[in-house]
Protein backbone atom coordinates (compact mmCIF):
# COMPACT_ATOMS: atom_id res chain seq x y z
CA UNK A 1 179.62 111.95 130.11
CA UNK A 2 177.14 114.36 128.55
CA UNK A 3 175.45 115.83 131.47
CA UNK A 4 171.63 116.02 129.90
CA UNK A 5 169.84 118.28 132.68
CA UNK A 6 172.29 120.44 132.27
CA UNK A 7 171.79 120.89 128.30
CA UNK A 8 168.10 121.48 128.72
CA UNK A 9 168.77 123.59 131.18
CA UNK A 10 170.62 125.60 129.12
CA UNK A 11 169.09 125.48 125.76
CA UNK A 12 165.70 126.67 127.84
CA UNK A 13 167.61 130.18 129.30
CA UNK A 14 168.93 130.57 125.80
CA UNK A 15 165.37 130.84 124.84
CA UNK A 16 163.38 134.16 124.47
CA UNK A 17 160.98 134.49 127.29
CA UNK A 18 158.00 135.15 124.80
CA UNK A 19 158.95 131.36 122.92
CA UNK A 20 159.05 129.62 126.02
CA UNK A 21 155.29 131.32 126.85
CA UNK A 22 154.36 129.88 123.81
CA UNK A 23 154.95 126.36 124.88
CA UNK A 24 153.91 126.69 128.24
CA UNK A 25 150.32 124.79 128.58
CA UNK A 26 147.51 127.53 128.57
CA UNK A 27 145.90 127.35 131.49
CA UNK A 28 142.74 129.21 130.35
CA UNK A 29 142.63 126.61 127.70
CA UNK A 30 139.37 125.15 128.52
CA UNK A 31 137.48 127.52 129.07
CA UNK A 32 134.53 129.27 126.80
CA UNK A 33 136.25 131.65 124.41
CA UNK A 34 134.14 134.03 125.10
CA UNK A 35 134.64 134.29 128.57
CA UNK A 36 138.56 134.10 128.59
CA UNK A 37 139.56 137.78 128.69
CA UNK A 38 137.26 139.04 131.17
CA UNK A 39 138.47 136.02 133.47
CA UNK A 40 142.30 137.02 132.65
CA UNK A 41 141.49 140.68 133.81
CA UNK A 42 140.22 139.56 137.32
CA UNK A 43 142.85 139.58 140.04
CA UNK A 44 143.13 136.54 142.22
CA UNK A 45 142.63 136.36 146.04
CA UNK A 46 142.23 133.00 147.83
CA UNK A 47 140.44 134.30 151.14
CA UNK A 48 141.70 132.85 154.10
CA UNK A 49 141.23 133.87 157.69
CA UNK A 50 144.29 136.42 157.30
CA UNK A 51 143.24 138.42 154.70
CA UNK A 52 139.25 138.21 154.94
CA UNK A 53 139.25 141.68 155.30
CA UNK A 54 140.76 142.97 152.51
CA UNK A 55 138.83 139.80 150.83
CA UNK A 56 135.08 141.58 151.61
CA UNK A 57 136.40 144.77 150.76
CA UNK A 58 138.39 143.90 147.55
CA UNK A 59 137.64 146.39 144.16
CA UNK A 60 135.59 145.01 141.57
CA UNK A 61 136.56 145.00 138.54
CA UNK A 62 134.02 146.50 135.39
CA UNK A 63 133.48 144.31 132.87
CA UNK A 64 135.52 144.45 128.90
CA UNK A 65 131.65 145.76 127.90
CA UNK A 66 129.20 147.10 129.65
CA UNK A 67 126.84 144.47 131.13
CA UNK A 68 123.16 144.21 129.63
CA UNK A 69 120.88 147.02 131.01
CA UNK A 70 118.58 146.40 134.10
CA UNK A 71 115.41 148.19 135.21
CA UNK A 72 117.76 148.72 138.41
CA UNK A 73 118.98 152.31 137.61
CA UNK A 74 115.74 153.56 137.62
CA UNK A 75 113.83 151.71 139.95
CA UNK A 76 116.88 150.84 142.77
CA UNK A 77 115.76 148.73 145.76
CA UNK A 78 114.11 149.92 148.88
CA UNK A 79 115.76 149.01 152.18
CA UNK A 80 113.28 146.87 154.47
CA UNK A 81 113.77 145.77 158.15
CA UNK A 82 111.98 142.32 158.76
CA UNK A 83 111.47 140.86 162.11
CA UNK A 84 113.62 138.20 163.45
CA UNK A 85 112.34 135.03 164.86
CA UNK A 86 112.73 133.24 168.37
CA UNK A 87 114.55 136.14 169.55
CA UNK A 88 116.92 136.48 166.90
CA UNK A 89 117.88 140.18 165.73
CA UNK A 90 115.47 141.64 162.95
CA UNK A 91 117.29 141.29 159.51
CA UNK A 92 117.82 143.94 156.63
CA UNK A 93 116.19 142.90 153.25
CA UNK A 94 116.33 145.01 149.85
CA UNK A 95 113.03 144.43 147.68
CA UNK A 96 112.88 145.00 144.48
CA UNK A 97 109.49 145.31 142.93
CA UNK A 98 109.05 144.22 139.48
CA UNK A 99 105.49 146.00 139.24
CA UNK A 100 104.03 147.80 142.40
CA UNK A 101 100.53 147.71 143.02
CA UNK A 102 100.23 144.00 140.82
CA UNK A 103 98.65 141.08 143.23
CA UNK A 104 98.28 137.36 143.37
CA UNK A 105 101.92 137.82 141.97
CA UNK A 106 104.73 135.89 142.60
CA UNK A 107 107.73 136.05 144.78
CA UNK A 108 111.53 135.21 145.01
CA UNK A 109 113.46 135.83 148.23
CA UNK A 110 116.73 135.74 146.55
CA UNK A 111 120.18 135.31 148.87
CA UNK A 112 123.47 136.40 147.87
CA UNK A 113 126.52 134.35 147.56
CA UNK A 114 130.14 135.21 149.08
CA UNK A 115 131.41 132.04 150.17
CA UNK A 116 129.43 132.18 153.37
CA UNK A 117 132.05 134.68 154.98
CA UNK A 118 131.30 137.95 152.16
CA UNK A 119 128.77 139.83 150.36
CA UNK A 120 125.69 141.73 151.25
CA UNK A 121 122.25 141.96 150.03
CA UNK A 122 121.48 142.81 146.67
CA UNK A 123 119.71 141.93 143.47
CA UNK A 124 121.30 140.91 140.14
CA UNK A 125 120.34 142.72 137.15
CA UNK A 126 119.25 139.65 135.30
CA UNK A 127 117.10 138.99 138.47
CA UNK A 128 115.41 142.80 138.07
CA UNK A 129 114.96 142.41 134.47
CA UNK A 130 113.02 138.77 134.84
CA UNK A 131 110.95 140.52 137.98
CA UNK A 132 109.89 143.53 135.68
CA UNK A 133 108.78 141.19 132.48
CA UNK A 134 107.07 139.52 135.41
CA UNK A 135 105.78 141.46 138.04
CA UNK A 136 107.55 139.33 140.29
CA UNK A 137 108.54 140.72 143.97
CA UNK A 138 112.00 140.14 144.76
CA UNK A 139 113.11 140.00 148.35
CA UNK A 140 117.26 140.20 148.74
CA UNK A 141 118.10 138.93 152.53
CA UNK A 142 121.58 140.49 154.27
CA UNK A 143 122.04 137.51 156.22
CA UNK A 144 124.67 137.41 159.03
CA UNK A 145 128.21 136.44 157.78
CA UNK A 146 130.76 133.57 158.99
CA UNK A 147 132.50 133.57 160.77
CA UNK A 148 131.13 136.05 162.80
CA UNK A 149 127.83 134.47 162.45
CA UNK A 150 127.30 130.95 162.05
CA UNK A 151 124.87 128.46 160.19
CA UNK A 152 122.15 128.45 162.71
CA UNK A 153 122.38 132.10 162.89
CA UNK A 154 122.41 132.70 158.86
CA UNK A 155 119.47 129.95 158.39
CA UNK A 156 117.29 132.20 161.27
CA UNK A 157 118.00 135.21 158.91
CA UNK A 158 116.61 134.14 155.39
CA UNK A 159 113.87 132.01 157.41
CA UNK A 160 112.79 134.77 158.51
CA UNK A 161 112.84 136.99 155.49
CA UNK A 162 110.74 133.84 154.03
CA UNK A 163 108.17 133.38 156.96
CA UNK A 164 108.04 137.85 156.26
CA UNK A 165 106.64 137.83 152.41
CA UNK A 166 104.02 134.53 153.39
CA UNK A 167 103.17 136.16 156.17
CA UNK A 168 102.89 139.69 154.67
CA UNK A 169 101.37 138.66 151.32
CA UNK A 170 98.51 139.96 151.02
CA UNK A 171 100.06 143.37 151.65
CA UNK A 172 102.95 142.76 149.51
CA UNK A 173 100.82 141.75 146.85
CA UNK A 174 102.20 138.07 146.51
CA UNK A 175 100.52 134.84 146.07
CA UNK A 176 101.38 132.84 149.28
CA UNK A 177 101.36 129.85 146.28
CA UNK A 178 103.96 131.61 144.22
CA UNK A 179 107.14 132.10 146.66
CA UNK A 180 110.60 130.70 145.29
CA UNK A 181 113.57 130.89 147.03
CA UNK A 182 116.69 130.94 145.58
CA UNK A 183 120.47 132.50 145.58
CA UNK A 184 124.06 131.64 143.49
CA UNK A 185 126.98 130.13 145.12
CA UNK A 186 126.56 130.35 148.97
CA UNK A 187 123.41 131.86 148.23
CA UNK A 188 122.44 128.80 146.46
CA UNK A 189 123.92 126.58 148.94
CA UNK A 190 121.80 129.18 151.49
CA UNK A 191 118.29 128.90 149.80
CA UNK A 192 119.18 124.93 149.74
CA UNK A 193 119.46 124.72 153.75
CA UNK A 194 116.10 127.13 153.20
CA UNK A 195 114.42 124.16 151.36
CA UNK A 196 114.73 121.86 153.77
CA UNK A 197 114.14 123.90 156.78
CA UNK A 198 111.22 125.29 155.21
CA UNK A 199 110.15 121.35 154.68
CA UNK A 200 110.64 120.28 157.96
CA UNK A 201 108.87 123.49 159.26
CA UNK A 202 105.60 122.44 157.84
CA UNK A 203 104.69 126.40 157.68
CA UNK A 204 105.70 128.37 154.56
CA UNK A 205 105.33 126.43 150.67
CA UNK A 206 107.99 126.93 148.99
CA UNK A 207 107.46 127.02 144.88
CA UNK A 208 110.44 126.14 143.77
CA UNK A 209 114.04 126.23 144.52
CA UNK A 210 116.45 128.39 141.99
CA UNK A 211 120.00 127.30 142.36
CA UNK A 212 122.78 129.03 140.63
CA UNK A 213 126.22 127.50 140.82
CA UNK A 214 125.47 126.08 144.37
CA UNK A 215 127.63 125.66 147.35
CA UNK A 216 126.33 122.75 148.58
CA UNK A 217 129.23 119.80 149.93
CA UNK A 218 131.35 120.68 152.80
CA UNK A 219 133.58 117.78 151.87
CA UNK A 220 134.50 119.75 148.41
CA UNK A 221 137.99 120.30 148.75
CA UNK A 222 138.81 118.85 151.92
CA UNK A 223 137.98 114.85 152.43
CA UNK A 224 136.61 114.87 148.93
CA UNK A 225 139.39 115.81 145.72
CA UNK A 226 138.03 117.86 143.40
CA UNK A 227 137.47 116.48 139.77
CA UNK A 228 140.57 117.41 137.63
CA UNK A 229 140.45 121.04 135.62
CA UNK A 230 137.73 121.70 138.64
CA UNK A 231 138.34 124.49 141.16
CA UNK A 232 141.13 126.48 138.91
CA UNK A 233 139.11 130.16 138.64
CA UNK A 234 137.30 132.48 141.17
CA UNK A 235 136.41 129.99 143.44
CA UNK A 236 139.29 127.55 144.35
CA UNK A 237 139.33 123.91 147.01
CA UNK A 238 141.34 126.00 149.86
CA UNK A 239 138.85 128.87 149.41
CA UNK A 240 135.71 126.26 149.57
CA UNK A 241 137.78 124.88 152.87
CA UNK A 242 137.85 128.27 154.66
CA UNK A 243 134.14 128.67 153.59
CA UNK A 244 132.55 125.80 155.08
CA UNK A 245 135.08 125.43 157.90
CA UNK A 246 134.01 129.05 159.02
CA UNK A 247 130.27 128.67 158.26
CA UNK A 248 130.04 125.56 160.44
CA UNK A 249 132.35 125.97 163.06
CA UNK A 250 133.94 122.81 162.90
CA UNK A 251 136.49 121.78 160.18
CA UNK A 252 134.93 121.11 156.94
CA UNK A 253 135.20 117.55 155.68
CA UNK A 254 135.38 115.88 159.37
CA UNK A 255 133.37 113.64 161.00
CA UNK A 256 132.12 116.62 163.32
CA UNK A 257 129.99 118.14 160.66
CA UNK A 258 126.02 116.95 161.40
CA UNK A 259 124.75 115.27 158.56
CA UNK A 260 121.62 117.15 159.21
CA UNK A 261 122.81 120.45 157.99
CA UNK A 262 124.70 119.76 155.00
CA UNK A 263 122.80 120.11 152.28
CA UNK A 264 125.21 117.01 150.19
CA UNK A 265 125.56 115.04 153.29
CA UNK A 266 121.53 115.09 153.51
CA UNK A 267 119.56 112.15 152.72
CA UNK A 268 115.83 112.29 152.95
CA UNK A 269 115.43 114.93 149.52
CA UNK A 270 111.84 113.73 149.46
CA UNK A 271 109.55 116.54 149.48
CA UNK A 272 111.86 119.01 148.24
CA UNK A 273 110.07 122.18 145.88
CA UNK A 274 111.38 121.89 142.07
CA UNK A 275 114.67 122.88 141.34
CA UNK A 276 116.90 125.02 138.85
CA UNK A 277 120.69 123.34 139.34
CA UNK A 278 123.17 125.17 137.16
CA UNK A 279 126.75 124.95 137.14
CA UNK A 280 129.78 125.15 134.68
CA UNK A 281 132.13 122.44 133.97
CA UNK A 282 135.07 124.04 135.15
CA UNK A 283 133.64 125.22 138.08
CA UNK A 284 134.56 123.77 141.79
CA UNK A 285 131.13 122.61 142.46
CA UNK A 286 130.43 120.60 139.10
CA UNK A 287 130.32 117.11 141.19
CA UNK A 288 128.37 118.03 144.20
CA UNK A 289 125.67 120.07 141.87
CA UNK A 290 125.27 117.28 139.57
CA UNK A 291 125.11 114.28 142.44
CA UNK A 292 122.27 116.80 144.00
CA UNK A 293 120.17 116.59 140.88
CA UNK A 294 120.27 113.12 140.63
CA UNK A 295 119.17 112.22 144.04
CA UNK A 296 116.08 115.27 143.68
CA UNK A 297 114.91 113.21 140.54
CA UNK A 298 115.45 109.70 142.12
CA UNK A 299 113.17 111.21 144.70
CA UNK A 300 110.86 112.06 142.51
CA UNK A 301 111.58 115.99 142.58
CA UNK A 302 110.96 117.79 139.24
CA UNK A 303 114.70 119.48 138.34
CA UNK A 304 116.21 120.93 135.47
CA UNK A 305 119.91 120.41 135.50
CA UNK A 306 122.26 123.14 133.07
CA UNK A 307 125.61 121.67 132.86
CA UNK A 308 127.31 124.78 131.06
CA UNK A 309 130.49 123.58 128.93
CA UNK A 310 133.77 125.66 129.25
CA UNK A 311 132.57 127.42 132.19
CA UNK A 312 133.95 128.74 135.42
CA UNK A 313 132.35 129.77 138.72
CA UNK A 314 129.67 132.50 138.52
CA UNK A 315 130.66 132.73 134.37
CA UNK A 316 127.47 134.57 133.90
CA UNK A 317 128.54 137.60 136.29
CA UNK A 318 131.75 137.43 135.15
CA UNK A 319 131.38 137.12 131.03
CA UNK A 320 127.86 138.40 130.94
CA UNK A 321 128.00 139.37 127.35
CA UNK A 322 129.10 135.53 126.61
CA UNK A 323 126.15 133.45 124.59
CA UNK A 324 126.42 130.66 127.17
CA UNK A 325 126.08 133.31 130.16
CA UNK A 326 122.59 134.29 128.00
CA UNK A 327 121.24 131.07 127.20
CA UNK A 328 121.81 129.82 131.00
CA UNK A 329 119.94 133.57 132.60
CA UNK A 330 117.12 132.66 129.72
CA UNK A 331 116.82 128.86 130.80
CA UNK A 332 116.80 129.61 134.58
CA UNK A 333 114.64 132.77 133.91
CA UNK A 334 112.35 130.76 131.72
CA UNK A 335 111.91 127.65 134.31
CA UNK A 336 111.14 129.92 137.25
CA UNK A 337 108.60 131.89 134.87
CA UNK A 338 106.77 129.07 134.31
CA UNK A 339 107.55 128.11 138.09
CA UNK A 340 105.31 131.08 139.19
CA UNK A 341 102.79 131.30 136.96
CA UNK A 342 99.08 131.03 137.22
């Protein structure tokens, strides 16, 4: 009896190495052609609680091109110490102003992402460049990480950084009307918690809500599957697991989680500022972003949604040259212009 495995088996090591490559499936198959080889050059690191370390500290790697110029060589941020609130430790900010001396401008207190457990403040280039043609402020917040710090602690941070430019307007310039908030990945998930605390608080409007690529569903990952061809690149469902899980203190995707901090598990969206959602197809968070949108505008909440085919998490940082990474920086860019204007 012919013995099939075993003829496959050995037909396939008879095989040059570079043929079989060629029928493998292509894993980067899907995604935007102009964004494959700068996601091919970036190394892969699932963080986990073992290697977190070396995770915050990892190299970057520079981009195939150089990425488009910002005003941020020449005019770098200037290191500001806000105060903290209910006796919480004052909290570093970096502002970036897109035209000192302007007033009755407005404002973005902008939070970084990270996963919740990396990063530190800073302000994207695209960010500078929109705050220049603007004369926006822009107010970067170096929250306290997970899981050193948790949500309660993070949320006092960039609440305070918020209740800092209202209160300070007048000397910063800034129309207390005109403040966004906003932040990609974590950071969006960040300035989302920011919405509704800021909501609830009754004390600081907030203009309008720009979220990039937001982290926003505990559940992601864990109790929830991802979508298929969801969660491949940068930002993966084990990753989004550690995240949350650290953030919150409790395992992400249980019952333990309070609905009330969430911003996915929230219900009462009612009230919310406008929002910015934008999010790749490919990326981990396509589902959650999407099923936010839809329950802003069932709750009446203007939102412009940016479904981005082909792309991956934070595409536009990683492929900036791409003409999807443009068009997305020009829609957001264009929607919080017209956010903040007179």
């Amino acid at each position: 009896m012919i013995d099939r495995r075993s003829l496959i088996a050995g037909a396939l090591a008879a095989w040059p190495a570079s043929r079989l490559a060629a029928l493998a499936p292509d894993r980067f198959a899907a995604v935007d052609p102009e964004m494959v080889e700068e996601l091919r050059r970036r190394p892969e690191m699932v963080v986990t609680a073992e290697n977190l370390e070396r995770f915050r500290h990892r190299p970057g790697v520079g981009p195939l091109r150089p990425p488009p110029s910002s005003p941020l060589k020449e005019r770098p941020p200037v290191e500001r110490i806000v105060p903290g609130l209910g006796g919480e430790p004052a909290v570093r900010t970096l502002v970036f102003d897109g035209a000192p001396g302007r007033q009755g401008r407005g404002a973005i207190v902008w939070i970084h992402g990270g996963g919740y457990v990396s990063g530190g403040a800073g302000v994207p280039g695209a960010l500078a460049t929109a705050a220049v043609e603007h004369g926006w402020l822009v107010v970067s917040v170096d929250y306290r990480l997970a899981p050193e710090a948790r949500i309660a602690q993070s949320l006092a941070d960039n609440y305070a950084a918020l209740r800092w430019v209202h209160d300070q307007a007048d000397a910063l310039g800034v129309d207390r009307r005109r403040i966004a908030i906003g932040g990609g990945s974590a950071g969006g998930g960040h300035a989302a918690m920011l919405a509704f605390h800021a909501r609830d608080e009754g004390k600081v409007p907030v203009a309008y809500q720009l979220l990039i690529y937001p982290m926003l569903d505990d559940r992601t990952g864990s109790s929830r599957a991802a979508r298929p061809g969801t969660g491949e690149f940068v930002w993966t469902p084990g990753a989004n697991r550690f995240g949350w899980s650290s953030l919150l203190g409790v395992p992400a995707g249980s019952s333990r989680v309070p609905a009330t901090i969430v911003p996915a598990r929230r219900t009462d969206v009612k009230g919310l500022p406008p929002a910015f959602i934008g999010v790749g197809t490919l990326d981990l968070f396509l589902d959650e972003d999407i099923d936010f949108a839809g329950r802003l505008a069932a709750a009446g909440v203007p939102v412009d949604l940016a479904v981005v085919p082909g792309a991956y998490h934070a595409f536009d940082g990683v492929a900036p040259w791409a003409r999807a990474s443009q068009a997305f920086t020009r829609r957001w860019s264009d929607d919080l212009a017209a956010a903040l204007s007179d």
